[in-house]
N, C-alpha and C. Protein backbone atom coordinates (compact mmCIF):
# COMPACT_ATOMS: atom_id res chain seq x y z
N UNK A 1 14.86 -0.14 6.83
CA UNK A 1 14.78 0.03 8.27
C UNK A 1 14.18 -1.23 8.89
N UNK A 2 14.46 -1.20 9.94
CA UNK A 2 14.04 -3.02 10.28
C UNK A 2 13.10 -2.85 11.57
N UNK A 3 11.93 -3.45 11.20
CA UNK A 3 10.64 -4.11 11.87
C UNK A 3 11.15 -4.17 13.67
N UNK A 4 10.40 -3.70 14.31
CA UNK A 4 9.91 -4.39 15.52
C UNK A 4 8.20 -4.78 16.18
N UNK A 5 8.26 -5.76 16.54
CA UNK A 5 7.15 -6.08 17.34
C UNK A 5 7.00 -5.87 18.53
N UNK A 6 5.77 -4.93 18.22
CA UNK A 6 5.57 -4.34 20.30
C UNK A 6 3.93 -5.04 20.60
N UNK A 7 4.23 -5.64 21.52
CA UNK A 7 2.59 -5.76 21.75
C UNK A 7 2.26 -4.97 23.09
N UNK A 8 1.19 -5.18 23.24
CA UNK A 8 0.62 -4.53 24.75
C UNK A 8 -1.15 -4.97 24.76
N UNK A 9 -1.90 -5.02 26.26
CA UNK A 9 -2.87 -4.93 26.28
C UNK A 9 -3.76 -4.55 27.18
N UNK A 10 -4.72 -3.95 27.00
CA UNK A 10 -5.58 -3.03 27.90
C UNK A 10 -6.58 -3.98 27.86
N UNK A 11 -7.36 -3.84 29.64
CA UNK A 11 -8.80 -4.55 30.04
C UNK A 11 -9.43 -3.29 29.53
N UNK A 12 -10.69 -3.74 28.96
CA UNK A 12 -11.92 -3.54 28.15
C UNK A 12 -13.12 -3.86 29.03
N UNK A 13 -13.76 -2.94 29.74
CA UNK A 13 -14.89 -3.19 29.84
C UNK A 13 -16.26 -3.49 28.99
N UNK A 14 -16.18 -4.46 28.56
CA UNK A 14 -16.88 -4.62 27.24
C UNK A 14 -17.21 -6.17 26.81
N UNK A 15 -18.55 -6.68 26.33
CA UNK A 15 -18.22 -7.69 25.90
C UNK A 15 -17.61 -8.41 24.85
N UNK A 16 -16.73 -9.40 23.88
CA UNK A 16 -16.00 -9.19 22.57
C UNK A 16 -17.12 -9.14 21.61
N UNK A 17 -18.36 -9.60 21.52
CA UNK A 17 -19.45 -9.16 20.62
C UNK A 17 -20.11 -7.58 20.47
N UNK A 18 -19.93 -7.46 21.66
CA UNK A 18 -20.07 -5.59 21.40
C UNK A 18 -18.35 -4.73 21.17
N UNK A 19 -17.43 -5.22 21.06
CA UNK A 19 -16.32 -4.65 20.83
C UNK A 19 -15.87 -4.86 19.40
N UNK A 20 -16.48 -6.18 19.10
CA UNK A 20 -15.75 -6.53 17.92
C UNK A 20 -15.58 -6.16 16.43
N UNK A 21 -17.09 -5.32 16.32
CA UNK A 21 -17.57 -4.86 14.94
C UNK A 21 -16.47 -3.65 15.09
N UNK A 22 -16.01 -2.57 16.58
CA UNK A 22 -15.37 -1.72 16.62
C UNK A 22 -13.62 -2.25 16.15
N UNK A 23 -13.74 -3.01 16.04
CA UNK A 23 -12.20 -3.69 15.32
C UNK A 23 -12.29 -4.04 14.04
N UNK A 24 -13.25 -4.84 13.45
CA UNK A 24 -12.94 -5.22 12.09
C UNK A 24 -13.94 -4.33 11.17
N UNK A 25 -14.59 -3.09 11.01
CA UNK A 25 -15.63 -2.57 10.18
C UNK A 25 -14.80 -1.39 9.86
N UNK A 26 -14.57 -0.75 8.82
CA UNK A 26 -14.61 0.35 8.61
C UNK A 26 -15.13 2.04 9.26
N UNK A 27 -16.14 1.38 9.47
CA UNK A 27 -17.00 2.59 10.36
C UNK A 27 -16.46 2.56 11.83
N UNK A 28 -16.70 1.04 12.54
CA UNK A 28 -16.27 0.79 13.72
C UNK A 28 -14.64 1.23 13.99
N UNK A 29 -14.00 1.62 13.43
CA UNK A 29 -12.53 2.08 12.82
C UNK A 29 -12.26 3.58 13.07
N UNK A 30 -13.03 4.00 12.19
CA UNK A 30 -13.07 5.29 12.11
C UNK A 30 -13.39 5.96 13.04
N UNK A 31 -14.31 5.46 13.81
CA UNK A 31 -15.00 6.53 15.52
C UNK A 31 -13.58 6.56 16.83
N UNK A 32 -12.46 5.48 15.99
CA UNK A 32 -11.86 5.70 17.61
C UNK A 32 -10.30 5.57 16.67
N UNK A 33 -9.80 4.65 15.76
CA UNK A 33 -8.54 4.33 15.76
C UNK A 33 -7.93 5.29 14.89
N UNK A 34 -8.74 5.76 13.98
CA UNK A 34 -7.95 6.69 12.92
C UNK A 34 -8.80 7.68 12.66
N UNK A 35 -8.41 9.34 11.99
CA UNK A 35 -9.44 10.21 11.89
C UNK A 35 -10.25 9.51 10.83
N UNK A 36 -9.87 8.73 9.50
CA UNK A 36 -11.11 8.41 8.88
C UNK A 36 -11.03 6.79 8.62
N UNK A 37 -11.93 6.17 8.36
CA UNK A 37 -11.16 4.69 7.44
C UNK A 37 -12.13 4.58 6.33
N UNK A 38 -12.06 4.26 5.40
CA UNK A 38 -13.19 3.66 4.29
C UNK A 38 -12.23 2.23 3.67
N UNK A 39 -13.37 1.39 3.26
CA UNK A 39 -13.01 0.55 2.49
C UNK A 39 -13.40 0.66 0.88
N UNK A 40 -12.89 0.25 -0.03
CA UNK A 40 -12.98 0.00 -1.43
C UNK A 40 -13.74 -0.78 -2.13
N UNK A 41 -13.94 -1.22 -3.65
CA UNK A 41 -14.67 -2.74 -3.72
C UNK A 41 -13.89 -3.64 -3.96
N UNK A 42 -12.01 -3.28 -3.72
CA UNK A 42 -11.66 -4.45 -3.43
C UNK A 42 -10.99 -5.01 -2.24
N UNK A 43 -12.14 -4.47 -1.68
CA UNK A 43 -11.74 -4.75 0.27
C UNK A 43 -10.36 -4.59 0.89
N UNK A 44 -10.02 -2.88 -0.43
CA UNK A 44 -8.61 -2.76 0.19
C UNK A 44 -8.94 -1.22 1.65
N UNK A 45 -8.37 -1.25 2.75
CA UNK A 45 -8.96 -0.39 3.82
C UNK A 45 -7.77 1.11 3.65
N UNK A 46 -8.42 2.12 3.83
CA UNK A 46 -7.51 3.04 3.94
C UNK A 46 -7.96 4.16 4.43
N UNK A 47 -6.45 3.82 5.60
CA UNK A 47 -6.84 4.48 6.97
C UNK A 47 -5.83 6.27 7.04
N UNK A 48 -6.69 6.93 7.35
CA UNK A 48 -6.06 8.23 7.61
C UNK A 48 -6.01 8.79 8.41
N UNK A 49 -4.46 8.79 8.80
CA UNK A 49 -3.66 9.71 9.83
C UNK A 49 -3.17 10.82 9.75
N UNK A 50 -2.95 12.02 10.52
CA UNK A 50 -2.31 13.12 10.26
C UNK A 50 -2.63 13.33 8.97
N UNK A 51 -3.59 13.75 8.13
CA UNK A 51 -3.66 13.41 6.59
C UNK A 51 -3.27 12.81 6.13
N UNK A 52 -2.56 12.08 6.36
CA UNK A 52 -1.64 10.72 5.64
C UNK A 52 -2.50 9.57 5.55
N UNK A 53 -2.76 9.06 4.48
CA UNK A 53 -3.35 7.59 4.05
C UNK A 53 -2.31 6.64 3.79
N UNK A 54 -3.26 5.25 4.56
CA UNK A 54 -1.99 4.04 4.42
C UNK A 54 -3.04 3.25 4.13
N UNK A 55 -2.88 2.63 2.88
CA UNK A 55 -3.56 1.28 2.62
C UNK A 55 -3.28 -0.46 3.30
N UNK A 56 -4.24 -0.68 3.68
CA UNK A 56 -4.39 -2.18 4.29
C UNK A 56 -5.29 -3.32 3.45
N UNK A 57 -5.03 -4.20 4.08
CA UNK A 57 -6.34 -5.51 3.34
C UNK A 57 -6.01 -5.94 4.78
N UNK A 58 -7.07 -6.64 5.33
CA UNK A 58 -7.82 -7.45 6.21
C UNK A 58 -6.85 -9.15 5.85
N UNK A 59 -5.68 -9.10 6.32
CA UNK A 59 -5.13 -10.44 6.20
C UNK A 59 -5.73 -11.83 6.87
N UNK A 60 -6.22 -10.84 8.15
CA UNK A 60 -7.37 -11.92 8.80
C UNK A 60 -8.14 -12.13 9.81
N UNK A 61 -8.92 -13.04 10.30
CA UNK A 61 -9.96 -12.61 11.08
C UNK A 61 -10.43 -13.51 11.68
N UNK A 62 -11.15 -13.68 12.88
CA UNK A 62 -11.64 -14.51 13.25
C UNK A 62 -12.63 -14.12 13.92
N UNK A 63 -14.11 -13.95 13.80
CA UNK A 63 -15.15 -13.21 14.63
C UNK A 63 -15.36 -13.06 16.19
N UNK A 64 -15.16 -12.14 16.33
CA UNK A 64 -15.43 -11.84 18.30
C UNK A 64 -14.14 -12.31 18.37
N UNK A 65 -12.95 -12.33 18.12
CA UNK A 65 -11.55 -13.00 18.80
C UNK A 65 -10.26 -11.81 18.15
N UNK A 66 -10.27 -11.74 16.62
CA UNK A 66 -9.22 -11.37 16.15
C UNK A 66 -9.56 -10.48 14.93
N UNK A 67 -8.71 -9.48 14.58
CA UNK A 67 -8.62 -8.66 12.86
C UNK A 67 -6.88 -8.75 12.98
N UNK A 68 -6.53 -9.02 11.56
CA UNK A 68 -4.98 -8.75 11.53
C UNK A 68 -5.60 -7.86 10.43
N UNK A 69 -4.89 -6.41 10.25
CA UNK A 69 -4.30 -5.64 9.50
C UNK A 69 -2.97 -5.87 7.93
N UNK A 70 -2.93 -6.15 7.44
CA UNK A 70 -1.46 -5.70 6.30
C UNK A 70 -1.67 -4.80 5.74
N UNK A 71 -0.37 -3.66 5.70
CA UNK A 71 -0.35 -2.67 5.23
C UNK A 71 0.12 -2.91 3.78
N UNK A 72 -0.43 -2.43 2.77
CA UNK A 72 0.62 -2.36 1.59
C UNK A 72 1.39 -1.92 1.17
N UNK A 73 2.48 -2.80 0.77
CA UNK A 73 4.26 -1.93 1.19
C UNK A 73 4.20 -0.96 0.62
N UNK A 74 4.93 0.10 1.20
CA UNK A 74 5.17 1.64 0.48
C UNK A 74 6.75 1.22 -0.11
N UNK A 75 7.66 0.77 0.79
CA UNK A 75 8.85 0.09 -0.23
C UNK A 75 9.14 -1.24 -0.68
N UNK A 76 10.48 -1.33 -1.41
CA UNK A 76 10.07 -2.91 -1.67
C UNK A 76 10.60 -3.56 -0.51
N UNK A 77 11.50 -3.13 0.63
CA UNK A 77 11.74 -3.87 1.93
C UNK A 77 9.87 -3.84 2.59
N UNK A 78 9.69 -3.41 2.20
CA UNK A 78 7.92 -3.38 3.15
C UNK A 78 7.45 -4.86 2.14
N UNK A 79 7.90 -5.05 0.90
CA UNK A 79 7.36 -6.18 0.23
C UNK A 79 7.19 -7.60 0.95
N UNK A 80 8.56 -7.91 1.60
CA UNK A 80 8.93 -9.25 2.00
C UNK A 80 8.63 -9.03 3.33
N UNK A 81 8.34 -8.19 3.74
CA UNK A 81 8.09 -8.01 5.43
C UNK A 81 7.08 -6.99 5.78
N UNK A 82 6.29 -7.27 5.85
CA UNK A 82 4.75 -6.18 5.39
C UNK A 82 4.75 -5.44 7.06
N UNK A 83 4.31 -4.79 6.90
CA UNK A 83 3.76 -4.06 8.45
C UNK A 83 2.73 -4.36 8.62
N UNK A 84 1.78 -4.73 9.84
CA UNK A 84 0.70 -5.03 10.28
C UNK A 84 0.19 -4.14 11.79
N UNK A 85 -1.08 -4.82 11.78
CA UNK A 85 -1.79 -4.93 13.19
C UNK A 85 -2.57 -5.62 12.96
N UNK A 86 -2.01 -6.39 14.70
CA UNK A 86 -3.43 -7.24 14.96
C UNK A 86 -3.74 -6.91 16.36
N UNK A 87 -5.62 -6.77 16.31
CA UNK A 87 -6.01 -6.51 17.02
C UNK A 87 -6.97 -7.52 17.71
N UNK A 88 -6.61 -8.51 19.03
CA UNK A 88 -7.05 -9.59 19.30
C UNK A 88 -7.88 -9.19 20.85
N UNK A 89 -9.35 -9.86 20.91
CA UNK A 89 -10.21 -10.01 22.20
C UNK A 89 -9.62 -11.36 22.67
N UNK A 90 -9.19 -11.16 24.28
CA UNK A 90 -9.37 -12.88 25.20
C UNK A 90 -9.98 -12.32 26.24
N UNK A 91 -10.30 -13.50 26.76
CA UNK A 91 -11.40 -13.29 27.88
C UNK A 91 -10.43 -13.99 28.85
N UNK A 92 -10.29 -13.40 30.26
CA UNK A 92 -9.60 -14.55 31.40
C UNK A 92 -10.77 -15.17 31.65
N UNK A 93 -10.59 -16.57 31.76
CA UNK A 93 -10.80 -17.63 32.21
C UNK A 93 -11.82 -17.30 34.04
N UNK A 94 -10.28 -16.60 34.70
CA UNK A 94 -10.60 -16.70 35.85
C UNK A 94 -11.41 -15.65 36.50
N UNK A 95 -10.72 -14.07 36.04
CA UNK A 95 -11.71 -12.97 36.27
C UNK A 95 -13.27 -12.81 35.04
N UNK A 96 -13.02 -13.50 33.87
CA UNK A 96 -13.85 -12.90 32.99
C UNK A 96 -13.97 -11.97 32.36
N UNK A 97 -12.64 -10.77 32.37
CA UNK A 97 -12.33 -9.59 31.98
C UNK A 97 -12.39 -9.81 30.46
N UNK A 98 -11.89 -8.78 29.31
CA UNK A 98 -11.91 -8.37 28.46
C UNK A 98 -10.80 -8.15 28.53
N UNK A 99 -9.63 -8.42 27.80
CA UNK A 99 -8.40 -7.83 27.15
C UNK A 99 -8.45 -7.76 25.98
N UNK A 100 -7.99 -6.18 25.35
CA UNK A 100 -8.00 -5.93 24.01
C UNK A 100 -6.23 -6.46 23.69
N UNK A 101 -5.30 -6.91 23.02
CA UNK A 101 -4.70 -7.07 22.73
C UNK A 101 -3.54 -6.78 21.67
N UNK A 102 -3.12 -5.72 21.35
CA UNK A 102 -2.55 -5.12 19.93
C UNK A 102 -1.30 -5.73 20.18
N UNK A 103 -0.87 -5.75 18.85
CA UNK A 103 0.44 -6.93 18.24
C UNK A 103 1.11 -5.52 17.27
N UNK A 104 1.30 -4.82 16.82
CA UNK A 104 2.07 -3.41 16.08
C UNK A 104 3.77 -3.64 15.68
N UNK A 105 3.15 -4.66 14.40
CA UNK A 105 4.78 -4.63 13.68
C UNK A 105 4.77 -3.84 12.88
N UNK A 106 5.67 -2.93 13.14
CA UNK A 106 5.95 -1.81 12.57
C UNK A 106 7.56 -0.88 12.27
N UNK A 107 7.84 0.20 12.04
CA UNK A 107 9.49 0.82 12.01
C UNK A 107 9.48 1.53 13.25
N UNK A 108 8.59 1.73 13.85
CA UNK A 108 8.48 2.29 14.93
C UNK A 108 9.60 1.85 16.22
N UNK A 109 10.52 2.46 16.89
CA UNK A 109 11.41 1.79 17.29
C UNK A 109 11.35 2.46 19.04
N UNK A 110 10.36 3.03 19.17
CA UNK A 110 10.19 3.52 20.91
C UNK A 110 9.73 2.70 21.64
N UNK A 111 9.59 1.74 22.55
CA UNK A 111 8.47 1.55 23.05
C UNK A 111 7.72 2.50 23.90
N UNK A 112 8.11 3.16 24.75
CA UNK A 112 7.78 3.95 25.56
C UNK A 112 6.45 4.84 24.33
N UNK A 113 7.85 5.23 23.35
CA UNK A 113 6.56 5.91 22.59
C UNK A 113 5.22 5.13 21.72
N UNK A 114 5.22 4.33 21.53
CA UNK A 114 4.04 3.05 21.50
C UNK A 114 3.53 3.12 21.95
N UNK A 115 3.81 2.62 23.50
CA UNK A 115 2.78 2.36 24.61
C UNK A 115 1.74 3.75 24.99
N UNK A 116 2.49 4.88 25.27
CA UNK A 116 1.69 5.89 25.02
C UNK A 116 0.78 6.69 23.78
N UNK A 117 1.02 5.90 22.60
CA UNK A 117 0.56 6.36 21.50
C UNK A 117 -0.93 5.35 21.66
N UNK A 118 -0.48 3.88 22.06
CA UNK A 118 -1.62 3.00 22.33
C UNK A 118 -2.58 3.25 23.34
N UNK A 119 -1.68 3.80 24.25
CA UNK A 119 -2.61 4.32 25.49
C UNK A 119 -4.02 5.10 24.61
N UNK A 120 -3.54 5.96 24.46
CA UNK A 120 -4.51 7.53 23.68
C UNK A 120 -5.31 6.49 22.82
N UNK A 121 -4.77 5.85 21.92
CA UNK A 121 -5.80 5.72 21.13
C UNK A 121 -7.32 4.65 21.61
N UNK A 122 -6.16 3.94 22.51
CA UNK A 122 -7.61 3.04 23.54
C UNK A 122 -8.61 3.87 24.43
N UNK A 123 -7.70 4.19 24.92
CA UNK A 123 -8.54 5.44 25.68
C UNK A 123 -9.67 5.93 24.99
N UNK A 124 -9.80 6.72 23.71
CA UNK A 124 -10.95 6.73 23.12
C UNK A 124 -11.69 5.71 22.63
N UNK A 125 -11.54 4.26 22.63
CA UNK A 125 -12.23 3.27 22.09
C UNK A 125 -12.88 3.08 23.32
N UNK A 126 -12.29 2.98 24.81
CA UNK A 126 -13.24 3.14 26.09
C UNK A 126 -14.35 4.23 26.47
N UNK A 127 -13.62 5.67 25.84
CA UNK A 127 -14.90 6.64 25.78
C UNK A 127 -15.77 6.01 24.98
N UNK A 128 -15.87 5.96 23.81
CA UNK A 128 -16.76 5.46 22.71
C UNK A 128 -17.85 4.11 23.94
N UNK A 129 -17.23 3.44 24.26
CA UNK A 129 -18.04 2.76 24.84
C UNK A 129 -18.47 2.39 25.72
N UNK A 130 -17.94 3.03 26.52
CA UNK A 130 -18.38 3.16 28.19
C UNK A 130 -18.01 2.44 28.98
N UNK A 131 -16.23 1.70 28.51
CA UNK A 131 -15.83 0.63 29.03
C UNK A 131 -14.20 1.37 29.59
């Protein structure tokens, strides 16, 4: 089945040092994006949905700015073309706002249904923080 990339992004009332541990930690993970996350000791992440577990590794990062996600392929087309998320902080320049940023390559082929799936799940990362 073949990959699309949806991005989208929501203002964050928030600064990216107080948002950011809520993107790349395990714990910070678990309070808003998925019902659970734990990590392993070999910093592989696995996140659970609907009871369903999907394993990730932390492809990459950049503190207060960025986490990319890779999922580990469940087929071997997932091999050569991995599924991800990345979840990126920018700041405007001009207002000073907070944009959270999600990048969601995935089989997922709605946008409509994305955008509202992203909605919900930000939405609780703003309860969580009062942003």
């Amino acid at each position: 089945m073949a990959k699309n990339k949806f991005v989208t992004e929501f203002e964050v009332n928030a600064s990216t040092k107080m948002l950011f541990p809520y993107l790349s930690t395990a714990s910070g993970l678990a309070q808003w994006f998925a019902e659970d996350v734990n990590i392993n000791e070999d910093k592989v992440y696995s996140f659970l949905w609907d009871g369903e577990e999907h394993k990730a590794t932390k492809a990459a990062q950049k503190t207060n700015h960025f986490v990319k996600f890779e999922f580990l392929p469940e087929t071997e087309e997932d091999e050569g073309d991995p599924t991800y998320i990345e979840l990126r902080l920018m700041l405007s320049e001009l207002t000073q706002s907070v944009f959270l940023q999600i990048t969601d390559y995935s089989d997922l082929d709605d946008p409509e249904e994305q955008q509202d799936l992203w909605e919900n799940i930000v939405h609780s990362l703003k309860e969580l923080i009062g942003g």
